[in-house]
Protein backbone atom coordinates (compact mmCIF):
# COMPACT_ATOMS: atom_id res chain seq x y z
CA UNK A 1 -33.33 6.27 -17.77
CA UNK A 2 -32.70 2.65 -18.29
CA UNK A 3 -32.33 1.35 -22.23
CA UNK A 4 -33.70 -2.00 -22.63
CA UNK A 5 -32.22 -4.22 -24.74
CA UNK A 6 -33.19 -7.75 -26.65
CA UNK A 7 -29.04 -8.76 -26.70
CA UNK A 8 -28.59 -11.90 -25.11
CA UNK A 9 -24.76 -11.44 -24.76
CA UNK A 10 -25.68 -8.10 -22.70
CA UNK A 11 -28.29 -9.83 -20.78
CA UNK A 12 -25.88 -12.10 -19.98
CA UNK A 13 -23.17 -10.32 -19.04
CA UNK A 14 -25.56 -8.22 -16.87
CA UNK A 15 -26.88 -11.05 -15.05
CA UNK A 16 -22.93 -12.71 -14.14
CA UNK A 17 -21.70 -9.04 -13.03
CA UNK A 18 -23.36 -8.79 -10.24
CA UNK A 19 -22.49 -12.17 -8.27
CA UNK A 20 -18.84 -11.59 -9.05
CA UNK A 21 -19.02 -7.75 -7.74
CA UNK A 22 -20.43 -8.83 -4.62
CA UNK A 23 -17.42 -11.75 -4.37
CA UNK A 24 -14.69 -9.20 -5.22
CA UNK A 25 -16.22 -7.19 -2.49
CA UNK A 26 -15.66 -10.47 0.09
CA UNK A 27 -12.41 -11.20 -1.50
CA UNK A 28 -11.16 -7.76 -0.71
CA UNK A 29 -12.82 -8.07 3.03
CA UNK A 30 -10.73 -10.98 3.21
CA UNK A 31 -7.49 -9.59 2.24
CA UNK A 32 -6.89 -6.95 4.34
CA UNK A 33 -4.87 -9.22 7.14
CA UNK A 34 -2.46 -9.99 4.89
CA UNK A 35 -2.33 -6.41 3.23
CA UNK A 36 -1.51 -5.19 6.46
CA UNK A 37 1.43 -8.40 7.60
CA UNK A 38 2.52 -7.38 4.07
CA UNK A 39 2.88 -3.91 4.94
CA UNK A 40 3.89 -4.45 8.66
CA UNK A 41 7.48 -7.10 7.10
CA UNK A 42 8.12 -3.85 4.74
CA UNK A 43 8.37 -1.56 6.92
CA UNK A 44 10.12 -3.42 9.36
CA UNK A 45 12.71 -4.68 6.32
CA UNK A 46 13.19 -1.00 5.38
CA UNK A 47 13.96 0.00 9.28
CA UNK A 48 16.39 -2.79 9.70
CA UNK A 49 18.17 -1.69 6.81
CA UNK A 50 18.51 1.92 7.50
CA UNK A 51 19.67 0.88 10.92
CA UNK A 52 22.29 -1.32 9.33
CA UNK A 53 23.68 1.88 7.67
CA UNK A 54 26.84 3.76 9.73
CA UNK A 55 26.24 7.31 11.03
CA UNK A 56 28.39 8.22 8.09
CA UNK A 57 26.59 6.31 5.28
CA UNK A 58 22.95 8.08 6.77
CA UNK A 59 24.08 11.71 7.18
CA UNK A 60 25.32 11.44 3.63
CA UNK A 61 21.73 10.20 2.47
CA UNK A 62 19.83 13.19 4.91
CA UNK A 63 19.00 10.53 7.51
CA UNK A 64 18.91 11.09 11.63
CA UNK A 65 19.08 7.65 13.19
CA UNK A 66 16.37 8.38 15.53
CA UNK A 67 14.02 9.31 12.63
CA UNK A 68 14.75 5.94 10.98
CA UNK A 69 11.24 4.21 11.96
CA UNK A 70 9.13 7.29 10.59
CA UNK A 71 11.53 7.18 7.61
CA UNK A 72 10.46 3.32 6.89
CA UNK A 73 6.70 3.93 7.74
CA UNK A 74 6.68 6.49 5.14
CA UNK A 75 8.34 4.99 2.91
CA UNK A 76 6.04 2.16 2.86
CA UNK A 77 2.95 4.00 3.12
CA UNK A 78 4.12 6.53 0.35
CA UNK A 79 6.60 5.03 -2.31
CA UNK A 80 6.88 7.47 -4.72
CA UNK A 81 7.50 10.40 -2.44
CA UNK A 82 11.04 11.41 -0.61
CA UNK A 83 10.07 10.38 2.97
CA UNK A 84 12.74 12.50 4.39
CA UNK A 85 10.39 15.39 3.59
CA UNK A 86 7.72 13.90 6.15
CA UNK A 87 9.95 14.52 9.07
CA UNK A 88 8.56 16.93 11.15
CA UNK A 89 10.65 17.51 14.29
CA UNK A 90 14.00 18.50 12.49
């Protein structure tokens, strides 16, 4: 059921929410190459500094070197969670 209603402030506000929907919509089509070079420079900054570390400095933090580009990718993809847990083939 749709109220009707004589405000002209909600009649505006109406009419000017739908052009801007529609051009967050395009804005956020439009974003998505640089999302992904954003995310693509993260993950490749995290590997490089994991691989930096000495064998050492990584089995002290749980870290196999080999697993160091699943590590990043996680850890990129999933901030808030340990991505040491997502290894699978230890």
């Amino acid at each position: 059921m749709t109220q009707r209603t004589d405000n002209p402030f909600m009649i505006a506000a109406s009419a000017l929410s739908e052009p801007y929907a529609a051009l967050a919509g395009v804005a956020h089509l439009l974003a998505w190459p640089f999302r992904s070079i954003s995310r693509a420079y993260r993950m490749r900054r995290t590997a490089m500094e994991l691989e930096n570390l000495d064998a050492r400095t990584l089995r002290d933090i749980g870290i196999e070197r080999m697993s160091i580009n699943h590590i990043a990718r996680a850890s990129v993809d999933h901030p808030a969670a340990d991505p040491r847990q997502a290894v699978t083939w230890r």
